[in-house]
Protein backbone atom coordinates (compact mmCIF):
# COMPACT_ATOMS: atom_id res chain seq x y z
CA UNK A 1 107.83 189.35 -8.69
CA UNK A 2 107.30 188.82 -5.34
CA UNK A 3 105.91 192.36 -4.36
CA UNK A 4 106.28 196.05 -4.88
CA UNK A 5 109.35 198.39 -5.01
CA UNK A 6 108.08 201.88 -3.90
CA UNK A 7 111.00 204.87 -3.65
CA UNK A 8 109.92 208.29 -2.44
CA UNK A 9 113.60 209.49 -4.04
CA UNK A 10 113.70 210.71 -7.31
CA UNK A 11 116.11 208.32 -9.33
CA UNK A 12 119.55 209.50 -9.98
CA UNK A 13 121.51 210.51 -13.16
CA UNK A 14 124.57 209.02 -14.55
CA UNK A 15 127.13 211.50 -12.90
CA UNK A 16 126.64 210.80 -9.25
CA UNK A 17 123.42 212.27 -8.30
CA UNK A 18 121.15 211.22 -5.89
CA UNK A 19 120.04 207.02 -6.13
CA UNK A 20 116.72 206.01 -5.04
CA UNK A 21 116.88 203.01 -2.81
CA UNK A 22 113.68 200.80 -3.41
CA UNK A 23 111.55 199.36 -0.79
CA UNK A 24 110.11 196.00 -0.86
CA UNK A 25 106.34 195.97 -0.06
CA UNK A 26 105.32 192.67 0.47
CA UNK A 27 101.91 191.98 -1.56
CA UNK A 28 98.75 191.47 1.18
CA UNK A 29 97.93 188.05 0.07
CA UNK A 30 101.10 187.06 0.54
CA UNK A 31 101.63 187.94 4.35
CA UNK A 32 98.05 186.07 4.71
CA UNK A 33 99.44 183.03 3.29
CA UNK A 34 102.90 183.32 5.38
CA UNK A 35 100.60 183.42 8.82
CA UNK A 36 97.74 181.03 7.46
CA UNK A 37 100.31 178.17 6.63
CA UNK A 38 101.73 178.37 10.09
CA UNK A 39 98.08 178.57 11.64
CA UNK A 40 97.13 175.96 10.17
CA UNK A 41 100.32 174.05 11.60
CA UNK A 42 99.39 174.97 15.02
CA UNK A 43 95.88 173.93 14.44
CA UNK A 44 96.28 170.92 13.32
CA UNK A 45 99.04 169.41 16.02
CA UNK A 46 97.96 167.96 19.40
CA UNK A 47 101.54 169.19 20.65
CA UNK A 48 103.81 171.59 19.89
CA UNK A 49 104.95 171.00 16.78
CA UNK A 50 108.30 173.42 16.60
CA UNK A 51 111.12 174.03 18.59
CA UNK A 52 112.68 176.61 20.44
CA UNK A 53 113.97 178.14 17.76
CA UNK A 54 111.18 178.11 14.98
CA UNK A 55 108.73 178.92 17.74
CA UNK A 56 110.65 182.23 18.10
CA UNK A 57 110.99 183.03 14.59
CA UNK A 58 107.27 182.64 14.56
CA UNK A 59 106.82 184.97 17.36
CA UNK A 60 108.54 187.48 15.45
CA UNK A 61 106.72 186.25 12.37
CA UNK A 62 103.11 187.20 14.20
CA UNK A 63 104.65 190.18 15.88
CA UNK A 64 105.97 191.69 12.26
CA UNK A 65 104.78 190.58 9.65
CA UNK A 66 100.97 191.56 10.29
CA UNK A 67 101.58 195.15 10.15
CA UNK A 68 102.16 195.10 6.22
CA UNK A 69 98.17 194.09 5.76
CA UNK A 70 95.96 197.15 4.70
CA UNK A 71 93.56 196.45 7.22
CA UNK A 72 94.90 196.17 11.05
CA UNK A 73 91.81 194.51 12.14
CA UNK A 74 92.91 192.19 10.14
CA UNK A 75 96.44 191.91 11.39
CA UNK A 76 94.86 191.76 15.32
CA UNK A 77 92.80 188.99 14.65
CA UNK A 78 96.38 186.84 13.21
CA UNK A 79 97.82 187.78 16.08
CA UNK A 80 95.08 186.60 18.24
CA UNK A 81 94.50 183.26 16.50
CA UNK A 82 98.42 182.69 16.71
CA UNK A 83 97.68 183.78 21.03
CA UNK A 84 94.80 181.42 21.45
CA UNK A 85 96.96 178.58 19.35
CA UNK A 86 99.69 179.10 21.35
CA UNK A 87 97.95 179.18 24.70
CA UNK A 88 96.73 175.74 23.66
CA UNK A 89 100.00 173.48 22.79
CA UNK A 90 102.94 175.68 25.00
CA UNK A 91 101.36 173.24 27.99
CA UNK A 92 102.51 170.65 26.03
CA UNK A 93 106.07 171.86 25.47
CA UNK A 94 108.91 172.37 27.55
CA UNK A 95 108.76 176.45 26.80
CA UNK A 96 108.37 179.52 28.81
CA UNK A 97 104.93 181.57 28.23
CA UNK A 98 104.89 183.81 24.85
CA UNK A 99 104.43 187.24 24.74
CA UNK A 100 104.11 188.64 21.31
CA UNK A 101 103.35 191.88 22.14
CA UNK A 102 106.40 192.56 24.37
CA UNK A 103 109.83 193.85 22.28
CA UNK A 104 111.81 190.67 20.96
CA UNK A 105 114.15 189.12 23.09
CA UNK A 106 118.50 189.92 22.63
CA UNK A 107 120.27 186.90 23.12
């Protein structure tokens, strides 16, 4: 299993009562392997290595995914890494500048 269902609800009875809806928690290590994978993508490329369209999934990836580790130190530095990274191979791609801290774009 891939991670944790928590409920707060108390489960329901076989006439109709109330249902608890579980929760998926992702498990820590996890997360850190879903953001080291694409670090290490990032690092390792001279230019950028995705397109418009993974590069925003990634920014939402960096922006979200982070806030499910215990320790938010922890989360800041991903975030920062996946910054600096960034900052290094956009130059190199035909891309407007990234803001992962500003609210996700509606298209």
């Amino acid at each position: 299993m891939a991670g944790k269902f928590q409920s707060n609800a108390v489960q329901g009875d076989l006439f109709g009562g109330p249902v608890a809806q579980p929760r998926y928690v992702p498990k820590p290590q996890h997360v850190r392997n879903r953001l080291d994978c694409a670090l290490a993508e990032l690092r390792a490329a001279t230019t950028m290595p995705w397109d418009r369209s993974w590069l925003h999934l990634n920014e939402l990836t960096f922006r979200d995914i982070p806030r499910h580790l215990p320790d938010q130190d922890e989360a800041a530095r991903y975030r920062a890494e996946f910054k600096r990274e960034l900052e290094r191979l956009l130059p190199t791609a035909n891309f407007e500048r990234v803001d992962i801290d500003a609210p996700p774009r509606r298209y």
